[in-house]
C-alpha atoms as a PDB file:
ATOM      1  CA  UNK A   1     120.614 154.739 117.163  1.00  0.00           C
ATOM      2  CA  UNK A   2     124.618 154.528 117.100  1.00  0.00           C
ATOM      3  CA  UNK A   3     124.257 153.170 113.741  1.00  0.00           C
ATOM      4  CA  UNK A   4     122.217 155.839 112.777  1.00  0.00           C
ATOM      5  CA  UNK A   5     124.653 159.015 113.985  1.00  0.00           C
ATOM      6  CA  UNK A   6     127.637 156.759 112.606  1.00  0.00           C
ATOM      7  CA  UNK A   7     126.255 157.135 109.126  1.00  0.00           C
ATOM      8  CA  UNK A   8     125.398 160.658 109.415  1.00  0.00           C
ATOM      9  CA  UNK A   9     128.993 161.324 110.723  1.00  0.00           C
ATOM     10  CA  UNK A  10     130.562 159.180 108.280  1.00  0.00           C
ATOM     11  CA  UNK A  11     128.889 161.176 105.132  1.00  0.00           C
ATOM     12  CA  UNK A  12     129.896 164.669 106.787  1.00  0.00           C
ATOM     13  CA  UNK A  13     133.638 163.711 106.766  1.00  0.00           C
ATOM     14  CA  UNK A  14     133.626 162.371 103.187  1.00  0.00           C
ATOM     15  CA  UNK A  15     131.488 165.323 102.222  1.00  0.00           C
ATOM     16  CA  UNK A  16     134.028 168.015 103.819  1.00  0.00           C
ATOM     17  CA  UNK A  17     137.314 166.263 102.633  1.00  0.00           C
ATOM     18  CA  UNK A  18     136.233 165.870  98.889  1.00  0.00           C
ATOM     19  CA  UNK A  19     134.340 169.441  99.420  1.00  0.00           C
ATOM     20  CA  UNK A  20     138.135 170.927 100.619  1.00  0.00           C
ATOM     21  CA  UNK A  21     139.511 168.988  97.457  1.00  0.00           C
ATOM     22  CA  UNK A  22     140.679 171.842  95.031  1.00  0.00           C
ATOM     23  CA  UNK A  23     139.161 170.979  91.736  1.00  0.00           C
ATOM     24  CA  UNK A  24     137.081 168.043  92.685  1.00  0.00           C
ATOM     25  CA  UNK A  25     135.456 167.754  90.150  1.00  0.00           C
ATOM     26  CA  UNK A  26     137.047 169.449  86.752  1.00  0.00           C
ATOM     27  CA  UNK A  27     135.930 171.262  84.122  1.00  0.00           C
ATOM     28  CA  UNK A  28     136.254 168.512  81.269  1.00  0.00           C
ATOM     29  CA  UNK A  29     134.498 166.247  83.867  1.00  0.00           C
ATOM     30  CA  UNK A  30     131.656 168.880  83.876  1.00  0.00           C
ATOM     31  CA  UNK A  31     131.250 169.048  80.349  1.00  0.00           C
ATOM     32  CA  UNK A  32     131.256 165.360  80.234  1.00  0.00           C
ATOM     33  CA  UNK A  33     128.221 165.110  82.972  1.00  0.00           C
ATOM     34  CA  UNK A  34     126.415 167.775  81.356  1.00  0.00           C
ATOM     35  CA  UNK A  35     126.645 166.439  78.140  1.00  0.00           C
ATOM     36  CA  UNK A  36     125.304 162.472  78.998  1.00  0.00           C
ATOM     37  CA  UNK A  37     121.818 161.607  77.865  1.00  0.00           C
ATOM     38  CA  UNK A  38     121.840 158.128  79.525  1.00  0.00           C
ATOM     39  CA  UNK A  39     123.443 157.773  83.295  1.00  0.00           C
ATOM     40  CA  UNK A  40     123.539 154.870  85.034  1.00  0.00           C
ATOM     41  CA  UNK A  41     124.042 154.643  89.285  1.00  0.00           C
ATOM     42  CA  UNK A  42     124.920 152.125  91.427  1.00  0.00           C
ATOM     43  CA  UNK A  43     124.100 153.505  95.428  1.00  0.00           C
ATOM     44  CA  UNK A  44     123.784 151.796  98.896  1.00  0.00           C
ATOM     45  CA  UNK A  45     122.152 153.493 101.882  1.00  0.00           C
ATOM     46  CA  UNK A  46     121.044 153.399 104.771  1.00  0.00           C
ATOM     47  CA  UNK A  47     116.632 153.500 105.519  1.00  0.00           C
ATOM     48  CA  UNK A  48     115.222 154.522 109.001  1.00  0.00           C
ATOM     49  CA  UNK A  49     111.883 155.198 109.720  1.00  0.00           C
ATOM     50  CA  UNK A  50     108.672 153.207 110.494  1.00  0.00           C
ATOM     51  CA  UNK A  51     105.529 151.299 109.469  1.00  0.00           C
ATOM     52  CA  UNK A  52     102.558 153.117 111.422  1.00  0.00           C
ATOM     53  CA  UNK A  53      99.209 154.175 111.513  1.00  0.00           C
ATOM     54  CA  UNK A  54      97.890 157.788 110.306  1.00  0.00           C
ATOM     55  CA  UNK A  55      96.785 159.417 112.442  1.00  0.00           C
ATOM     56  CA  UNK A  56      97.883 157.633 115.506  1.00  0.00           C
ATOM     57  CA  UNK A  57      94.744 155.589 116.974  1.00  0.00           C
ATOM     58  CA  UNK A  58      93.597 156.636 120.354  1.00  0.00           C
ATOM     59  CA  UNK A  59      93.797 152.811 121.207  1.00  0.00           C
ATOM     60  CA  UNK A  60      97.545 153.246 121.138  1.00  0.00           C
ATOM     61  CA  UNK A  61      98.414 155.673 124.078  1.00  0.00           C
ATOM     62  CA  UNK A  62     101.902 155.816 124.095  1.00  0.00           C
ATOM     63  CA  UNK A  63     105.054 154.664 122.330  1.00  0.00           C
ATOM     64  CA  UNK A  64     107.611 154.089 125.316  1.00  0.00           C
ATOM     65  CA  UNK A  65     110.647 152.470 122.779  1.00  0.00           C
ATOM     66  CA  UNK A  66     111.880 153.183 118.814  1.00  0.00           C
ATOM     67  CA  UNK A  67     114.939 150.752 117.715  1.00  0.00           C
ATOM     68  CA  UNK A  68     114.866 151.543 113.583  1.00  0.00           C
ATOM     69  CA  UNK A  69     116.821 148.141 113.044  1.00  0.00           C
ATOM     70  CA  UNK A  70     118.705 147.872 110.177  1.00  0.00           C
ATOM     71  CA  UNK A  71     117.526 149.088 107.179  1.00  0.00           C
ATOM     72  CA  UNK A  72     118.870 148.923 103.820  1.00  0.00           C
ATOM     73  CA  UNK A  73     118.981 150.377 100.530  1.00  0.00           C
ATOM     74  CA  UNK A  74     120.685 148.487  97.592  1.00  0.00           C
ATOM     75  CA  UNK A  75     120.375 149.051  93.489  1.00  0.00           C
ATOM     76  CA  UNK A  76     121.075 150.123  90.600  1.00  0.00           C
ATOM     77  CA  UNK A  77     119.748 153.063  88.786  1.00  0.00           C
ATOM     78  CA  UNK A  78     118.745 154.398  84.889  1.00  0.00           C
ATOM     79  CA  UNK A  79     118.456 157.929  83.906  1.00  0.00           C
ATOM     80  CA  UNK A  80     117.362 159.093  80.436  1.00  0.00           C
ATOM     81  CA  UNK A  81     118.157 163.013  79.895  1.00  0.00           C
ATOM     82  CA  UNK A  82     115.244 164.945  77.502  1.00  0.00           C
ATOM     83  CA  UNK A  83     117.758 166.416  74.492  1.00  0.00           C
ATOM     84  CA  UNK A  84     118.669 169.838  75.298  1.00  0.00           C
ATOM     85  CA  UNK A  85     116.928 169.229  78.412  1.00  0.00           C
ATOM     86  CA  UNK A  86     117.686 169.590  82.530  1.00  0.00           C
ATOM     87  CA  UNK A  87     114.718 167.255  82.971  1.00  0.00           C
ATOM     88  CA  UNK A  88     114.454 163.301  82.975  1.00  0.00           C
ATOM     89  CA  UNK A  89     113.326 160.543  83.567  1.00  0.00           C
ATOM     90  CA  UNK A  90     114.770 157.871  85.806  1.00  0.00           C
ATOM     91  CA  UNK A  91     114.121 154.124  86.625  1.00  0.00           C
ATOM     92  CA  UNK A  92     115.820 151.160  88.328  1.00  0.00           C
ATOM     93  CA  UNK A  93     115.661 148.329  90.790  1.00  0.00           C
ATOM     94  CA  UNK A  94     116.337 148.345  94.230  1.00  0.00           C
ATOM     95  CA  UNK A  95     116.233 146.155  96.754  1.00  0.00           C
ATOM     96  CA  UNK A  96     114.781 147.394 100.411  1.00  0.00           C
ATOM     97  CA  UNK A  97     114.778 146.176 104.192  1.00  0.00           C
ATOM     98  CA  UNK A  98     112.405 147.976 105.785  1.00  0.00           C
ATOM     99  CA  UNK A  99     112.081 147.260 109.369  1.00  0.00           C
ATOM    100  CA  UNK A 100     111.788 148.813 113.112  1.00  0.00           C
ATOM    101  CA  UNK A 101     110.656 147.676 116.421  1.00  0.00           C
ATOM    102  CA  UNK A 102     108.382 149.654 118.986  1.00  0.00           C
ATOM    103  CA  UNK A 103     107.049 149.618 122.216  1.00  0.00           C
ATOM    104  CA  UNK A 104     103.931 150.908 123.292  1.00  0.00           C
ATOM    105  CA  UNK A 105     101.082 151.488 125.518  1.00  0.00           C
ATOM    106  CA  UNK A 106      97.827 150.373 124.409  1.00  0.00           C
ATOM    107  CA  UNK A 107      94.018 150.312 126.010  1.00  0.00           C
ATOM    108  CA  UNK A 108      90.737 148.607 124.761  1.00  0.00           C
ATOM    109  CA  UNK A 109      93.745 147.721 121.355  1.00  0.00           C
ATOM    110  CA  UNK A 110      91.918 144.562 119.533  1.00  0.00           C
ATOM    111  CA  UNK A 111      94.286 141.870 119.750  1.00  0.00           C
ATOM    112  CA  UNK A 112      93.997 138.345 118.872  1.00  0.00           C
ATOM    113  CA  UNK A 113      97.597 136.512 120.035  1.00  0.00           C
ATOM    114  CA  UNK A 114      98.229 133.098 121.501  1.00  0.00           C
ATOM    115  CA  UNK A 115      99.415 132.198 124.843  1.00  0.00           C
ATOM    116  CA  UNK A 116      99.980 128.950 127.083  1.00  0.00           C
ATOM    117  CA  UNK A 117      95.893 128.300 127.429  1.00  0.00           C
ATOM    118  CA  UNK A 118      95.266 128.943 123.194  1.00  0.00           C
ATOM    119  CA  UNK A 119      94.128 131.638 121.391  1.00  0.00           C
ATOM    120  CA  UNK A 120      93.161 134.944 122.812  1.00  0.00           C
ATOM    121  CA  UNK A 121      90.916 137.444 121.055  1.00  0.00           C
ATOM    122  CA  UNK A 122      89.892 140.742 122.489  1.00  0.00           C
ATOM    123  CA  UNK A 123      90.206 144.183 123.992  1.00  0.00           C
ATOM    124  CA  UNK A 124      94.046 144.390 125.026  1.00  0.00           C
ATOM    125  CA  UNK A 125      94.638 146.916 127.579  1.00  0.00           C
ATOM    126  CA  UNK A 126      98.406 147.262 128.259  1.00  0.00           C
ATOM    127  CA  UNK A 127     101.788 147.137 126.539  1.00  0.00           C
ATOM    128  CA  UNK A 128     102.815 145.583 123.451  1.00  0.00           C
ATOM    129  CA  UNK A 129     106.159 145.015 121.695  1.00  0.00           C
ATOM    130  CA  UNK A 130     105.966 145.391 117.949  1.00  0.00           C
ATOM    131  CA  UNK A 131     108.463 144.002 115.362  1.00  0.00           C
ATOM    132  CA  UNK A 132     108.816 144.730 111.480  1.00  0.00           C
ATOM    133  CA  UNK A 133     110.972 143.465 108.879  1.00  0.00           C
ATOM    134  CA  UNK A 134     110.210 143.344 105.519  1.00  0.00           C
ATOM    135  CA  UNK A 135     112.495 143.003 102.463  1.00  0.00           C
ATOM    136  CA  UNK A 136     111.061 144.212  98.895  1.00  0.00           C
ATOM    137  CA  UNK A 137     112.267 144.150  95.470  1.00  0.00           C
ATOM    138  CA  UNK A 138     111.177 148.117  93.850  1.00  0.00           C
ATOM    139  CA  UNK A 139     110.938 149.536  90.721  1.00  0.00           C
ATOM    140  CA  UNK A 140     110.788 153.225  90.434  1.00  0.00           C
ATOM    141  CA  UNK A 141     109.390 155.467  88.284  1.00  0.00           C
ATOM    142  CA  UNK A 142     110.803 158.987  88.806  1.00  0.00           C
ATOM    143  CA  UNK A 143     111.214 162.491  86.881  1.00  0.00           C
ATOM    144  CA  UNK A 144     114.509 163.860  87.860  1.00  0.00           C
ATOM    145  CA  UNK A 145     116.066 167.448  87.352  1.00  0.00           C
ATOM    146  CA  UNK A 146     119.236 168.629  87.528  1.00  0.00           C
ATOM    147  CA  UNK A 147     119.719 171.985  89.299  1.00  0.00           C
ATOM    148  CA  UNK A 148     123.591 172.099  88.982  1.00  0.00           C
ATOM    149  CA  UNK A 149     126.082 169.868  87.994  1.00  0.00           C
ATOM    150  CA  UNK A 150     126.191 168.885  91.486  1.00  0.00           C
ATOM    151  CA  UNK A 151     122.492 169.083  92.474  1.00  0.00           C
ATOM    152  CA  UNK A 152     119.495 166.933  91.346  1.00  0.00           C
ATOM    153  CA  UNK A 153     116.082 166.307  92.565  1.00  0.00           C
ATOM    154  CA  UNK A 154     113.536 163.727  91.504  1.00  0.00           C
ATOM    155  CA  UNK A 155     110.004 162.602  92.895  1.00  0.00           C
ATOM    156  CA  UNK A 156     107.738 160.160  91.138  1.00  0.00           C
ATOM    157  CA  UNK A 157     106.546 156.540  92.319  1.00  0.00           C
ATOM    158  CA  UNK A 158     107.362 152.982  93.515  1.00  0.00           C
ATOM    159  CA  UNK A 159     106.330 149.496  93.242  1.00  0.00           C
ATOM    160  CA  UNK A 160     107.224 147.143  95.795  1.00  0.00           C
ATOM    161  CA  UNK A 161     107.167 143.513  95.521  1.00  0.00           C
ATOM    162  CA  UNK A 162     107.533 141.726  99.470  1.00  0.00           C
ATOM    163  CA  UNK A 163     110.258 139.115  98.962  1.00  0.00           C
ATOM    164  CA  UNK A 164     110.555 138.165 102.973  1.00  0.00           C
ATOM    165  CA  UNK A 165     108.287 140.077 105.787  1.00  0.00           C
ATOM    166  CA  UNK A 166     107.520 139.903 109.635  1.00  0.00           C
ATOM    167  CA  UNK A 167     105.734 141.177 111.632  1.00  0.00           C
ATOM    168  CA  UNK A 168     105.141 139.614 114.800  1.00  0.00           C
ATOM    169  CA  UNK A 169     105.230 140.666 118.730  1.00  0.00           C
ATOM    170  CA  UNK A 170     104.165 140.369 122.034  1.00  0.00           C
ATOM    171  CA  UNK A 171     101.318 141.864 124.380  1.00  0.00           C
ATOM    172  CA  UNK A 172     102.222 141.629 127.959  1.00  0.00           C
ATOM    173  CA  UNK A 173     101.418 143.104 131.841  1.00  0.00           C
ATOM    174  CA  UNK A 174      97.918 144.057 131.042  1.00  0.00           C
ATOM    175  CA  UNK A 175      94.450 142.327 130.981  1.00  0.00           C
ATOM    176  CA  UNK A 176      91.838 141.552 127.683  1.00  0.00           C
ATOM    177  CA  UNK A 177      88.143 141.501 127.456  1.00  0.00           C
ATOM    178  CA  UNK A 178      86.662 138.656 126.003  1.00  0.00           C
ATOM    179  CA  UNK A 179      85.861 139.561 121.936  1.00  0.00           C
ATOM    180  CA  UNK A 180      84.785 143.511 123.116  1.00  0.00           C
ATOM    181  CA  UNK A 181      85.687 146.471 126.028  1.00  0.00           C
ATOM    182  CA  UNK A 182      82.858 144.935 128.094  1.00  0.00           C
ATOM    183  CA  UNK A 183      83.354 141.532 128.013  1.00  0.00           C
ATOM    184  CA  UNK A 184      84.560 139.005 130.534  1.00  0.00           C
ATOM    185  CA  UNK A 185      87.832 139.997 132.073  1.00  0.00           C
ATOM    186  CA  UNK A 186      91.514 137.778 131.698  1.00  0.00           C
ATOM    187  CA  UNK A 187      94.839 138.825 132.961  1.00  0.00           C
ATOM    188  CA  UNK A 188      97.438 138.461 130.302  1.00  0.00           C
ATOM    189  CA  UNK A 189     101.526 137.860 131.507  1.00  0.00           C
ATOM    190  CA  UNK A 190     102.542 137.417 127.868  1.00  0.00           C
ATOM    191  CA  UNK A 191     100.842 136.244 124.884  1.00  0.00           C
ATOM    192  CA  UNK A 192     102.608 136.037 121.382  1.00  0.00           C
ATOM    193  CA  UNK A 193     101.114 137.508 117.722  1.00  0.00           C
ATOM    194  CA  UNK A 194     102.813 136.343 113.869  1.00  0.00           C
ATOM    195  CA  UNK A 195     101.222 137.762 111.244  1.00  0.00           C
ATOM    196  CA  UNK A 196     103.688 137.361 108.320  1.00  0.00           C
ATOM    197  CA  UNK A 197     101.388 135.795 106.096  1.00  0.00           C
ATOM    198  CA  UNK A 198      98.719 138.069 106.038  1.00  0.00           C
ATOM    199  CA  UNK A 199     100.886 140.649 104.676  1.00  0.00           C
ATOM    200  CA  UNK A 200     100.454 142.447 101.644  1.00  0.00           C
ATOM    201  CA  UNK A 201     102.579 140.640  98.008  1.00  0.00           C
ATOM    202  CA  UNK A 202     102.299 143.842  96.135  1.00  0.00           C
ATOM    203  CA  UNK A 203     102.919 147.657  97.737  1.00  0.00           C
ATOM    204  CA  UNK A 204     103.165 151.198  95.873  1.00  0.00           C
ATOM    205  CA  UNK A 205     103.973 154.819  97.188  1.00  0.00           C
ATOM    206  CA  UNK A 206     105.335 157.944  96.649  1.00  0.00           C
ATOM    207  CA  UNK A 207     109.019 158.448  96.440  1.00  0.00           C
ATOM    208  CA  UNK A 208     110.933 162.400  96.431  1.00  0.00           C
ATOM    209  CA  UNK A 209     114.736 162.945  96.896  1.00  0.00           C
ATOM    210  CA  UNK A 210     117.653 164.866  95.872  1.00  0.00           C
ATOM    211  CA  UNK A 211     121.666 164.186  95.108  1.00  0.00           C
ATOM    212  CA  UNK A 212     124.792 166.155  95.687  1.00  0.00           C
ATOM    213  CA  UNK A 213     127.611 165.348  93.536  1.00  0.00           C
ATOM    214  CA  UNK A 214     130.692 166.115  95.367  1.00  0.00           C
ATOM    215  CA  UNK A 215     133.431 164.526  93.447  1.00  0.00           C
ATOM    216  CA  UNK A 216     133.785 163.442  89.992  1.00  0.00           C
ATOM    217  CA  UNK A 217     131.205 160.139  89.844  1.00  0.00           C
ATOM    218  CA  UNK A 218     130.450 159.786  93.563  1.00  0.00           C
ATOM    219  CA  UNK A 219     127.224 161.647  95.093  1.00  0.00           C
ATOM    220  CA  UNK A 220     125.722 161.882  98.264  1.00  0.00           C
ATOM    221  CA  UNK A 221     121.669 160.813  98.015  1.00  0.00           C
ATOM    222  CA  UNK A 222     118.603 160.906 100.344  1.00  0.00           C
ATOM    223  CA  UNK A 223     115.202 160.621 100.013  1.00  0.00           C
ATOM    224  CA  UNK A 224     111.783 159.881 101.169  1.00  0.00           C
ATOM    225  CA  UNK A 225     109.351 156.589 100.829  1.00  0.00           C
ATOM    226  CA  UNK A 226     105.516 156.991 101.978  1.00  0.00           C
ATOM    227  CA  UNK A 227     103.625 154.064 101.121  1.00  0.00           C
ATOM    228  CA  UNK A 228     100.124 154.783 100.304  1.00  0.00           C
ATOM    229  CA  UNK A 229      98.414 151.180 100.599  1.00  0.00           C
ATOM    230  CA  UNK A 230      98.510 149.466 103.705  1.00  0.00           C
ATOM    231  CA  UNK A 231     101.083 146.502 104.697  1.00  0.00           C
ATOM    232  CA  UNK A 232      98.377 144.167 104.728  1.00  0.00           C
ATOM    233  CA  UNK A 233      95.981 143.114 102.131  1.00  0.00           C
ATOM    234  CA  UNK A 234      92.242 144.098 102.384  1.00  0.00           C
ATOM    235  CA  UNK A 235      90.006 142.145 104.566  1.00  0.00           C
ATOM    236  CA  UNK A 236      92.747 141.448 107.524  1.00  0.00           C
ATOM    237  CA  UNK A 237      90.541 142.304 110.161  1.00  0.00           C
ATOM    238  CA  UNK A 238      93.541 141.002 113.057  1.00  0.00           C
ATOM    239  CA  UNK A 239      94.719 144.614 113.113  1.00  0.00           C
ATOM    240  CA  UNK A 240      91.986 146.882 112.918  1.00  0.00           C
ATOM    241  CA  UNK A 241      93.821 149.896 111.284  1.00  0.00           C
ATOM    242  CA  UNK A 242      95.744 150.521 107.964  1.00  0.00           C
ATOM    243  CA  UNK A 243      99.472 150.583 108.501  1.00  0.00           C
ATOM    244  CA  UNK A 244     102.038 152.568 106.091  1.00  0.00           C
ATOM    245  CA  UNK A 245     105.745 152.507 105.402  1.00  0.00           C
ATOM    246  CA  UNK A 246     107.426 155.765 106.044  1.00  0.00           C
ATOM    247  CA  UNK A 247     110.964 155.355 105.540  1.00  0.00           C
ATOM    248  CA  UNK A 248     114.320 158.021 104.871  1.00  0.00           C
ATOM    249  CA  UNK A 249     117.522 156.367 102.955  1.00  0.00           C
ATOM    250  CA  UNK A 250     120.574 158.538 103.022  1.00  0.00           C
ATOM    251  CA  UNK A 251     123.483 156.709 101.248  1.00  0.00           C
ATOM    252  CA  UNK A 252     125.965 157.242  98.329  1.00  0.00           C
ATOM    253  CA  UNK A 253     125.726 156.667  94.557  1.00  0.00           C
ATOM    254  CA  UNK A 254     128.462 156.006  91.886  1.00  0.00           C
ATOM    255  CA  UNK A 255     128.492 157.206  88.614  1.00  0.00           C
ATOM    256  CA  UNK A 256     129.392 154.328  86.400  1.00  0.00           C
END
């Protein structure tokens, strides 16, 4: 979390001194904006959020622990102005870590993990530590609009393609039931779950944001990712409920 409140802090000071900059951006530099059909960005930033279920399943009871990791927005970016136009349309490549790690209570949670005796597959009832990290490669597809010759706004969609991913975790104090809630009962100290493979090659979701210009060519950005497929591919039956990635990137752009 310290990263997270050093970013934040670190955008308000640049924001305020270039803001209390007389003539931060000039008039012939206006014009100049105004005037460009094509635009090109580089940005970096900074992603929190998480990969989760929607709604939350009642097998999950309680999420004791949130540590966002360290998330990562890198890329370049393409804009193409319509002539005489506020409106575009905008493209590029970016390239993503989205991760996070949680812990939670769970009860009758189907879990199939491996501990010192083998394989265990069941109804989990206790806690479980949860870890994500996945790195994509995304393309974007985006109409933009520029309020201002500070402010734009665009919202479109994204294509993902998973370069690295993990997730993987532990289940641990609690007990399982043998393949069902009724089934024969085990206690389990600590058992261990990878399931890196089984995650999905090829991802899409919606993607919305805006940008303040605050001096010249540099710009403050954020925006919003929601994935609308789940992280893994149909038929994984190991987790028994669709998972999405919901992830926020504030960060800073250059105008090259």
């Amino acid at each position: 979390m310290k990263k997270i409140f050093c970013t934040i802090i670190l955008l308000i000071v640049v924001l305020s001194t270039f803001a209390q900059h007389e003539g931060g951006i000039a008039n012939e530099e206006k014009n100049v904006f105004m005037q460009k059909q094509w635009r090109v960005r580089v940005f970096a930033g900074y992603s929190i959020g998480g990969t989760a279920p929607l709604p939350l399943p009642r097998e999950i009871r309680g999420i004791n622990g949130y540590n966002p990791g360290f998330g990562y927005r890198l890329g370049v970016a393409v804009q193409k102005l319509f002539n005489g136009s506020r409106w575009g349309v905008e493209t590029g490549l970016y390239l993503e870590n989205k991760g996070m790690t949680t812990y939670a209570d769970t009860k009758n949670y189907h879990m199939e993990a491996w501990n010192s005796d083998g394989k265990v597959v069941g109804a989990f009832t206790g806690k479980v530590k949860t870890k994500v990290d996945n790195k994509y490669l995304t393309l974007p597809l985006l109409c933009t609009y520029d309020a201002s010759v500070r402010w734009s706004f665009s919202a479109g969609a994204y294509f993902s393609y998973l370069l690295d991913g993990e997730f993987a975790g532990r289940a641990y104090d609690g007990y399982i039931r043998d393949q069902n809630p009724t089934g024969e009962k085990a206690d389990v100290t600590r058992a261990y779950y990878s399931f890196g493979d089984d995650l999905r090659k090829f991802h899409w979701g919606l993607q919305a944001g805006c940008e303040y210009r605050f001096y010249n060519k540099v710009a403050a950005s954020a925006s919003l990712q929601w994935g609308m497929n789940s992280i893994f591919h149909s038929g994984f039956g190991s987790v028994t409920f669709d998972l999405y990635p919901i992830y926020a990137t504030l960060g800073l752009t250059y105008l090259l």
